[in-house]
C-alpha atoms as a PDB file:
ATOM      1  CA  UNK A   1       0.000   0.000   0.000  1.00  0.00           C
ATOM      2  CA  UNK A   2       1.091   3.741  -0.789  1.00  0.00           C
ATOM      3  CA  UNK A   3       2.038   5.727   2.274  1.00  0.00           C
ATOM      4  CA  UNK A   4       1.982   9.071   1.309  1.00  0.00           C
ATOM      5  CA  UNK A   5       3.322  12.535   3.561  1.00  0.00           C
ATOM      6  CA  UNK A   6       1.273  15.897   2.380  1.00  0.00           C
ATOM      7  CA  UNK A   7       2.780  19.167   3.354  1.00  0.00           C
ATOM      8  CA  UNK A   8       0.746  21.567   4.775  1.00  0.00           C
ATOM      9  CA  UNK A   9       0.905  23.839   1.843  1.00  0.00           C
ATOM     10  CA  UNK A  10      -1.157  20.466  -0.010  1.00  0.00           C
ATOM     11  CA  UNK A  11      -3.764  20.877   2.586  1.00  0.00           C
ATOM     12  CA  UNK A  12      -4.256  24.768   2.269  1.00  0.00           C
ATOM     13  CA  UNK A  13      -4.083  24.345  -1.740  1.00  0.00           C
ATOM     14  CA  UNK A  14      -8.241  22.777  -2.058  1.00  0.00           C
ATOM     15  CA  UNK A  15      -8.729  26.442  -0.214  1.00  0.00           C
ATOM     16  CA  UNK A  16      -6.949  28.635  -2.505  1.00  0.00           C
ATOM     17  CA  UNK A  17      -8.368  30.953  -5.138  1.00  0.00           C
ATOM     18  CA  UNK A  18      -8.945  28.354  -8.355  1.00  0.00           C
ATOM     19  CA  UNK A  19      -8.806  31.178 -11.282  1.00  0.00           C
ATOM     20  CA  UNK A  20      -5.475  29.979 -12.036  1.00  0.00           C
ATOM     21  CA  UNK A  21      -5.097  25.831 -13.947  1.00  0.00           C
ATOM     22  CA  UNK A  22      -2.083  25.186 -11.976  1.00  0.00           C
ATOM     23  CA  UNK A  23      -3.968  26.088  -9.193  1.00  0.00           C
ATOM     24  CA  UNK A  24      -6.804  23.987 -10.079  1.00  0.00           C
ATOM     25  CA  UNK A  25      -5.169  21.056 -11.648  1.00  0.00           C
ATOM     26  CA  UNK A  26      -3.174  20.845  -7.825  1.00  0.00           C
ATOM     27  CA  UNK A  27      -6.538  21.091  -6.015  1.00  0.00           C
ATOM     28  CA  UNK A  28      -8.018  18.409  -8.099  1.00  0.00           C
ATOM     29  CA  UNK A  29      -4.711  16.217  -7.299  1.00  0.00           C
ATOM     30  CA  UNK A  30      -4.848  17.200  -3.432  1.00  0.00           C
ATOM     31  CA  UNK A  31      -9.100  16.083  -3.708  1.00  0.00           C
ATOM     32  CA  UNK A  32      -8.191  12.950  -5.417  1.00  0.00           C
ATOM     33  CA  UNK A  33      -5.443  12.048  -2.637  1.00  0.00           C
ATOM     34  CA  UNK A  34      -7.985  12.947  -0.085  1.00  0.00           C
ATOM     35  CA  UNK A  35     -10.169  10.181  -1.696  1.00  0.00           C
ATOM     36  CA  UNK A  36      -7.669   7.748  -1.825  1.00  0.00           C
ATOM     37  CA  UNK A  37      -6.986   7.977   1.401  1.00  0.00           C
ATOM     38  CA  UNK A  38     -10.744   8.323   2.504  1.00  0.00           C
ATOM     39  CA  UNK A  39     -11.258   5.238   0.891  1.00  0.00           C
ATOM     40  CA  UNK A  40      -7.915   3.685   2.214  1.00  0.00           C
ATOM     41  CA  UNK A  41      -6.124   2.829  -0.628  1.00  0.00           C
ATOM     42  CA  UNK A  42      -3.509   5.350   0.221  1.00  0.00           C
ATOM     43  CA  UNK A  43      -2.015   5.440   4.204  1.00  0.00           C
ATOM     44  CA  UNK A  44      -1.590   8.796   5.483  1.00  0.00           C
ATOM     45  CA  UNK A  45       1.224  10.119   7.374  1.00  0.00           C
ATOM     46  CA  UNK A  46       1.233  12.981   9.537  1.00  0.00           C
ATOM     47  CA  UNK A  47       3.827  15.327  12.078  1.00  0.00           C
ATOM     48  CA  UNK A  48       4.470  17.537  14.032  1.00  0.00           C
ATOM     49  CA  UNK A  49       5.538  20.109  11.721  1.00  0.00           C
ATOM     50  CA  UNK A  50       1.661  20.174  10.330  1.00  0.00           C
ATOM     51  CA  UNK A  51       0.499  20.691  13.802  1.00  0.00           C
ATOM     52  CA  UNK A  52       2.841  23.953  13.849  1.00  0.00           C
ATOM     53  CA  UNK A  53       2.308  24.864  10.826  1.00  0.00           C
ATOM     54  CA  UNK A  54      -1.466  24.647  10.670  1.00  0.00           C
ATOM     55  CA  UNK A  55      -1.698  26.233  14.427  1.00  0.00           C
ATOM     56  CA  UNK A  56      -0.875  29.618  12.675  1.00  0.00           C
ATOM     57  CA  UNK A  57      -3.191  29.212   9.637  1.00  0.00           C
ATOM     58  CA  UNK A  58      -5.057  32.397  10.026  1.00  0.00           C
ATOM     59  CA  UNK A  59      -8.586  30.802   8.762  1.00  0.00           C
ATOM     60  CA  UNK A  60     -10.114  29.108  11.273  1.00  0.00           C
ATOM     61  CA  UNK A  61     -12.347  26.690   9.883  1.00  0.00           C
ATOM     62  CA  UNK A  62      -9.549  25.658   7.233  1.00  0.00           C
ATOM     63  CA  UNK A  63      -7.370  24.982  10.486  1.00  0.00           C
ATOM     64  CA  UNK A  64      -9.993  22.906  11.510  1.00  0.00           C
ATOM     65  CA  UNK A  65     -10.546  20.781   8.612  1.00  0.00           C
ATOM     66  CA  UNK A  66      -7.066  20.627   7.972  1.00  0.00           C
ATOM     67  CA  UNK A  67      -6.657  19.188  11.765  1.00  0.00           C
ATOM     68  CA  UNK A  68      -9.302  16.390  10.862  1.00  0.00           C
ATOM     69  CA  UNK A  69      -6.788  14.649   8.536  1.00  0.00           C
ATOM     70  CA  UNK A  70      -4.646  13.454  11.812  1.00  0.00           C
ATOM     71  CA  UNK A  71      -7.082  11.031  12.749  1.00  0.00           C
ATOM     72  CA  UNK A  72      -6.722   9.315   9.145  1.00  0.00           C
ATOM     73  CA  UNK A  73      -3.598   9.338   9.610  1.00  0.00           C
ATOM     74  CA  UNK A  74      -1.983   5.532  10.390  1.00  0.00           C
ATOM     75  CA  UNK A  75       1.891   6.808  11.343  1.00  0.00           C
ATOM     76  CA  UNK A  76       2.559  10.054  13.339  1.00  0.00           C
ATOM     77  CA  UNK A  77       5.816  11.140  13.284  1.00  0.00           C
ATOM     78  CA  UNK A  78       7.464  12.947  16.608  1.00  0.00           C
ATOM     79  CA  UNK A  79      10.422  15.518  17.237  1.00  0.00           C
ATOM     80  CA  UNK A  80      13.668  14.128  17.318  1.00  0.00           C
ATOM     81  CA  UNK A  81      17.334  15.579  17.669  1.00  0.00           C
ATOM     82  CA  UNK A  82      17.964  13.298  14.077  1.00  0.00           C
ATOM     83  CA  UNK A  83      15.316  15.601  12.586  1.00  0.00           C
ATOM     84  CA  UNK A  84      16.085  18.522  14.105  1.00  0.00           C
ATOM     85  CA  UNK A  85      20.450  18.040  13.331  1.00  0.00           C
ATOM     86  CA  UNK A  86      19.494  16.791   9.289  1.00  0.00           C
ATOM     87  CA  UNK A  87      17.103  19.819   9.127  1.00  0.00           C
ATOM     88  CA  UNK A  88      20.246  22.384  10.166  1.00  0.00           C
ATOM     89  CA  UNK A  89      22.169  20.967   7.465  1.00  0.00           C
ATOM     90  CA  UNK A  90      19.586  20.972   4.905  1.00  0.00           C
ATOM     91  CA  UNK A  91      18.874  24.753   5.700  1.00  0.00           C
ATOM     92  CA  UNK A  92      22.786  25.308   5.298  1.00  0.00           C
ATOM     93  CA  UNK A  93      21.812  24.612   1.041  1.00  0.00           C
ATOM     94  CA  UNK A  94      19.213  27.827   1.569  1.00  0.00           C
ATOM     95  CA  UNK A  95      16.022  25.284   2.583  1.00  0.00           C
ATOM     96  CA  UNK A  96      13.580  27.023   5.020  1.00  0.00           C
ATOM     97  CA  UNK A  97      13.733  24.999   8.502  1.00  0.00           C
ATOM     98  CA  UNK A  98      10.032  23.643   8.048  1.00  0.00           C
ATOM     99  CA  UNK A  99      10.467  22.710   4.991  1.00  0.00           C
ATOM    100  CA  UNK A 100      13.713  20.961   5.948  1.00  0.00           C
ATOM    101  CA  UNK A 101      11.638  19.087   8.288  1.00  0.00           C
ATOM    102  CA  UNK A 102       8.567  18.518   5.673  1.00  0.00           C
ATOM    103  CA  UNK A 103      11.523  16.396   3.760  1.00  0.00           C
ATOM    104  CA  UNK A 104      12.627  14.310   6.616  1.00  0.00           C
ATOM    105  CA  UNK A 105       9.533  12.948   7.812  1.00  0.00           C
ATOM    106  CA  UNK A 106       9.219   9.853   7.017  1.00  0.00           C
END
């Protein structure tokens, strides 16, 4: 079975403004994934980093929604120093922390 890690910009995208094709063709992808998963033929991973992330998401009922996908979720994956000492050297190369950390969770 696919496992498959969604970073939080994936969950906002369903939300954005759609008057754009890439914008819509990446909803469409992020809806389909949401089915899969729904219907478990994908398993969905979640971390920490989302619950950050999404903590700060400005639009409440987004946050919410977004929030619901943990409980789909069959692997959670915690802090750790190994994260948090591979993230520092990936943001050496010019990668943004989070997004350092978006790539590590496995």
């Amino acid at each position: 079975m696919i496992r498959i890690y969604l970073d939080t910009c994936c969950y906002n995208r369903p939300f954005d403004d759609k008057s754009q094709v890439t914008i819509q063709l990446e909803s469409n992808a992020k809806l389909f994934i949401q089915k899969e998963i729904s219907n478990e033929s994908y398993q969905l991973v979640w971390s920490f980093i989302l619950d950050y992330e999404n903590k700060f998401n400005p639009h409440k009922e987004q946050q919410k929604n977004i929030q619901r996908w943990e409980n789909k979720a069959v692997f959670y994956c915690k802090p750790s120093e190994e994260i948090a000492e591979k993230a520092t050297e990936i943001e050496a190369h010019g990668i943004h922390k989070n997004d350092a950390i978006h790539i590590l969770v496995q």
